[in-house]
N, C-alpha and C. Protein backbone atom coordinates (compact mmCIF):
# COMPACT_ATOMS: atom_id res chain seq x y z
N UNK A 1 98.45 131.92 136.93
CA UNK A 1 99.19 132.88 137.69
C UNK A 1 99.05 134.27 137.08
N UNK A 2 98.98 134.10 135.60
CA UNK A 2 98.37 135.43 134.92
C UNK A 2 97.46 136.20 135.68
N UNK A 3 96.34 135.30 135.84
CA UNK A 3 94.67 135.88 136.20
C UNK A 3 95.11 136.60 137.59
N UNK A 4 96.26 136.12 138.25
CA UNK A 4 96.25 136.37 139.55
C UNK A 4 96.92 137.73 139.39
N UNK A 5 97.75 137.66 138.99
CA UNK A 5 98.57 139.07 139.02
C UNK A 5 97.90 140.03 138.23
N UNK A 6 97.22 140.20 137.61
CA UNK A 6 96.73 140.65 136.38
C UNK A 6 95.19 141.30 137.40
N UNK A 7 94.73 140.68 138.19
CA UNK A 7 93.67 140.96 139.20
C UNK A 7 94.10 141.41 140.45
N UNK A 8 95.18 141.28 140.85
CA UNK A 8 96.05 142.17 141.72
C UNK A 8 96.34 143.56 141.72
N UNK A 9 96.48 143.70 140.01
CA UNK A 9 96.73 145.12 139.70
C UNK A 9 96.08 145.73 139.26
N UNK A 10 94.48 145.07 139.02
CA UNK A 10 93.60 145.91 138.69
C UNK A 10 92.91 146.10 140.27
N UNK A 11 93.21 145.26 140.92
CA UNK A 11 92.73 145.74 142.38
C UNK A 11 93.26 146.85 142.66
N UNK A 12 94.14 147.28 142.90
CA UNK A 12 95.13 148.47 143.11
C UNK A 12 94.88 149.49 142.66
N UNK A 13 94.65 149.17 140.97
CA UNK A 13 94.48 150.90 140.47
C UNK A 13 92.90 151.23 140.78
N UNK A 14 92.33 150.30 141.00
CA UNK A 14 90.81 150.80 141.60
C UNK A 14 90.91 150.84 142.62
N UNK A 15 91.91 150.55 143.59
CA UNK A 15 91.82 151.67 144.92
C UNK A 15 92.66 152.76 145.06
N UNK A 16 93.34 153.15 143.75
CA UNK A 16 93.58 154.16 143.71
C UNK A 16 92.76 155.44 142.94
N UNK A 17 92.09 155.23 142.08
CA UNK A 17 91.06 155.53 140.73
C UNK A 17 90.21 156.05 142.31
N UNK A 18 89.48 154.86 142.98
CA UNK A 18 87.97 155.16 144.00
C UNK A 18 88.80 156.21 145.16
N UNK A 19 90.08 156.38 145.95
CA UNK A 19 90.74 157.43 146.50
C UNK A 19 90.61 158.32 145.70
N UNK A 20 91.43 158.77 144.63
CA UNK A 20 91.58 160.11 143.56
C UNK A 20 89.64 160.78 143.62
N UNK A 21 89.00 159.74 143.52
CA UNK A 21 87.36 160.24 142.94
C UNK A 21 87.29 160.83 144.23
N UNK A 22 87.45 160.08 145.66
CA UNK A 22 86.89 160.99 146.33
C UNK A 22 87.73 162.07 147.05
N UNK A 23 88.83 162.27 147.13
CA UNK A 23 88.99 163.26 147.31
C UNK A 23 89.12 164.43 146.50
N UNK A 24 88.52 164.28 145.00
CA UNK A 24 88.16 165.68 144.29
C UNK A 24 87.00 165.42 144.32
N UNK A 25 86.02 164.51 145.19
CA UNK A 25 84.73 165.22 145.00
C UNK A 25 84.04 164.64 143.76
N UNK A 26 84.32 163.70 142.90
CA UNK A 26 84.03 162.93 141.55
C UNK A 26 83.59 161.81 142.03
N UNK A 27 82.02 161.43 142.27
CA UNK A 27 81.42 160.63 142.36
C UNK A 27 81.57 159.19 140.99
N UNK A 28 81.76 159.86 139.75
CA UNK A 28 81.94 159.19 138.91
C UNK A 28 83.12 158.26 138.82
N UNK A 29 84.19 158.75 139.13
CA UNK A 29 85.44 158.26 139.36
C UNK A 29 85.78 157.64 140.73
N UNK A 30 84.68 157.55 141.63
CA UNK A 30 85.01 156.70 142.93
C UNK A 30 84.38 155.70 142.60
N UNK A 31 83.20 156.03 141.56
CA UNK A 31 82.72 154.72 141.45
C UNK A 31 83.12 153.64 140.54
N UNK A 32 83.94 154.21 139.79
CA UNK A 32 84.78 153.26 138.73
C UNK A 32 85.42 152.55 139.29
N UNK A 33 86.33 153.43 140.39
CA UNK A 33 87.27 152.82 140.91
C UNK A 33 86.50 151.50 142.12
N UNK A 34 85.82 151.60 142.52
CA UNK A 34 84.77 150.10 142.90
C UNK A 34 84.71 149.61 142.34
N UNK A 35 84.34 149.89 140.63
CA UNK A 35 83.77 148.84 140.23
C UNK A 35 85.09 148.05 139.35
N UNK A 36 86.39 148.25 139.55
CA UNK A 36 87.24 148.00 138.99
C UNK A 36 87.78 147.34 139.82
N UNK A 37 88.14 147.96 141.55
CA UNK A 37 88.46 146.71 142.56
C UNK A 37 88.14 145.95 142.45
N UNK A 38 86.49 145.92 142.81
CA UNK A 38 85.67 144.02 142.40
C UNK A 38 85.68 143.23 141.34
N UNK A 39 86.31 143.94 140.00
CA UNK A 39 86.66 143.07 139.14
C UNK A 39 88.02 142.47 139.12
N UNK A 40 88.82 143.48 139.83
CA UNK A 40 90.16 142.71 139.86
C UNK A 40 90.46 141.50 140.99
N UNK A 41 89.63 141.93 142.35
CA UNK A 41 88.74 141.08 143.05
C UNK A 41 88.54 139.58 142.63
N UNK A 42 87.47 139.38 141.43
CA UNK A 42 86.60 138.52 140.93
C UNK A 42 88.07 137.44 140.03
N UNK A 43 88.98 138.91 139.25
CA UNK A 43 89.49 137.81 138.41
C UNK A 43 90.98 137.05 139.25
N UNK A 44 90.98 138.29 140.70
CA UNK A 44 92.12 137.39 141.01
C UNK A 44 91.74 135.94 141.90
N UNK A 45 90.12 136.02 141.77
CA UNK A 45 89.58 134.40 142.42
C UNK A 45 89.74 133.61 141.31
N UNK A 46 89.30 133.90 140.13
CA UNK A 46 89.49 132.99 138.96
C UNK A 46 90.96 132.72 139.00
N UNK A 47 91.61 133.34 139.32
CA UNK A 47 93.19 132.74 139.17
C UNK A 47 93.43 131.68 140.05
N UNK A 48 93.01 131.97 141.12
CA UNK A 48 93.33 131.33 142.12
C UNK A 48 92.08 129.59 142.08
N UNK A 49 91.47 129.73 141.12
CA UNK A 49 90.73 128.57 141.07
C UNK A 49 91.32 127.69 139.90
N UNK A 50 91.86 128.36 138.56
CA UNK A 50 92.40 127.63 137.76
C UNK A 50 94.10 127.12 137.88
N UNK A 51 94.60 127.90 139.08
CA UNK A 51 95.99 127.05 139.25
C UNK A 51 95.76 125.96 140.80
N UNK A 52 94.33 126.14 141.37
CA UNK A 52 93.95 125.13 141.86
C UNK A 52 93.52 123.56 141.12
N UNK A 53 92.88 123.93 140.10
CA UNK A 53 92.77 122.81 138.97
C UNK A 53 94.02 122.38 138.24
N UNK A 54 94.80 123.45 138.01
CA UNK A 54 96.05 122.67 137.56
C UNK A 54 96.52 121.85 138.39
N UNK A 55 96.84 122.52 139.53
CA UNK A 55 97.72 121.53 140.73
C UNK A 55 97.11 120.06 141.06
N UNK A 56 95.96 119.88 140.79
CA UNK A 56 94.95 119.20 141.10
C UNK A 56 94.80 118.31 139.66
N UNK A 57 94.93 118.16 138.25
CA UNK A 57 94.99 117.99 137.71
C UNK A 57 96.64 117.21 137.50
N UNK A 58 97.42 117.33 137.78
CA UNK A 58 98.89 116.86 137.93
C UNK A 58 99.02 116.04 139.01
N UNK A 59 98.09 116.50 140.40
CA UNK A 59 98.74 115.55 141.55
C UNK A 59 97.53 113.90 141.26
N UNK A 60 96.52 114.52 140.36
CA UNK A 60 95.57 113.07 140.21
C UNK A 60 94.49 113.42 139.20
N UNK A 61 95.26 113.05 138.13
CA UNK A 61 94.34 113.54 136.55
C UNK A 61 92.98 112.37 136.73
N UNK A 62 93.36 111.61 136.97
CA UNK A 62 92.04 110.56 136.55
C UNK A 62 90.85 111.18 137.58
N UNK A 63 90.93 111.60 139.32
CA UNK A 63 90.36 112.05 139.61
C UNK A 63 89.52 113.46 139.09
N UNK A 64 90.51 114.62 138.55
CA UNK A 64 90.25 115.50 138.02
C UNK A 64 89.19 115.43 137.25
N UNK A 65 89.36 114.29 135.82
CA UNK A 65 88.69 114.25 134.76
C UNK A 65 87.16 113.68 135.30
N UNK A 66 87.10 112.99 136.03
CA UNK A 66 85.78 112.49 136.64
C UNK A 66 85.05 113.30 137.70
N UNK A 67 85.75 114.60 137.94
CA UNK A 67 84.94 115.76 138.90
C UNK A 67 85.01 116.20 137.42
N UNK A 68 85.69 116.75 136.29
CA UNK A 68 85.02 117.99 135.33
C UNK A 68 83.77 116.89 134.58
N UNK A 69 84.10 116.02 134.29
CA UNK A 69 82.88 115.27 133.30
C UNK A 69 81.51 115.21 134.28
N UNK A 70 81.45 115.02 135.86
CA UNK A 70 80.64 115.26 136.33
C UNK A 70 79.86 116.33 136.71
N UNK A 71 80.38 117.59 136.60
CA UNK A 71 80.15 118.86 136.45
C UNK A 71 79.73 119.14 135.01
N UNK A 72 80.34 118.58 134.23
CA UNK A 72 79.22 118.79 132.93
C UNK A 72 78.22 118.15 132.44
N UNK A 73 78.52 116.97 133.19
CA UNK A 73 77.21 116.15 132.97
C UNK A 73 75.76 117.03 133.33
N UNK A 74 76.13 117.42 134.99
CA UNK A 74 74.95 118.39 135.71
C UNK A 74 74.81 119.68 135.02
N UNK A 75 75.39 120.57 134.25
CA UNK A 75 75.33 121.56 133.66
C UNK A 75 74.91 121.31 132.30
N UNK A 76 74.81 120.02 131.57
CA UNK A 76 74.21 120.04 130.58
C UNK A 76 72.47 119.15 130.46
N UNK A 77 72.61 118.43 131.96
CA UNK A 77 71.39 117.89 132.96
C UNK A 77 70.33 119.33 132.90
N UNK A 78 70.93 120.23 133.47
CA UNK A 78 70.50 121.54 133.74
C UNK A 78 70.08 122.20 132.72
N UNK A 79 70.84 122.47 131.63
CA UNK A 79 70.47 123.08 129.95
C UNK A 79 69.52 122.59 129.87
N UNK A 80 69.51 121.68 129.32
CA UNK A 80 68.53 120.46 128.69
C UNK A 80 67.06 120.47 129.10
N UNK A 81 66.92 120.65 130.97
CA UNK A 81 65.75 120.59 131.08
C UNK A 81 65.57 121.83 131.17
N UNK A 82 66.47 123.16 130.59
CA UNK A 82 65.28 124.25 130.34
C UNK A 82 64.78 124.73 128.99
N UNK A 83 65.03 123.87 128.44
CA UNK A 83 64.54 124.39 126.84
C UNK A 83 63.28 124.16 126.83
């Protein structure tokens, strides 16, 4: 719930940061402010994916643990054959 709120409000001040840039005309500062929306953007999806795993993790752990071990199985499937 951190990630979420925490990416909420960085959404915000980068649409306020990318407003301020352009109406003085500060290309530099509109573009921060983009590139600060899409991160607050990005982390308020991560929030919203790890209190999906929690919830999901509580309503059926045994399922849980056999989707993450299978996901690492393929991600270390994946490593492996690029060395």
């Amino acid at each position: 719930m951190f990630d979420k709120t925490q990416g909420a409000m960085q959404n915000i001040a980068g649409r306020v940061q990318e407003a301020f840039g352009a109406a003085t005309g500060d290309a530099g500062t509109e573009y921060e402010g983009k590139a600060r929306r899409v991160a607050g953007g990005a982390r308020y999806g991560y929030g919203q994916v790890v209190e999906q795993l929690r919830e999901s993790a509580v309503k059926n752990p045994v399922g849980t643990v056999a989707i993450v071990a299978g996901v690492c199985f393929v991600a270390g499937a994946l490593w492996a054959s690029k060395r």
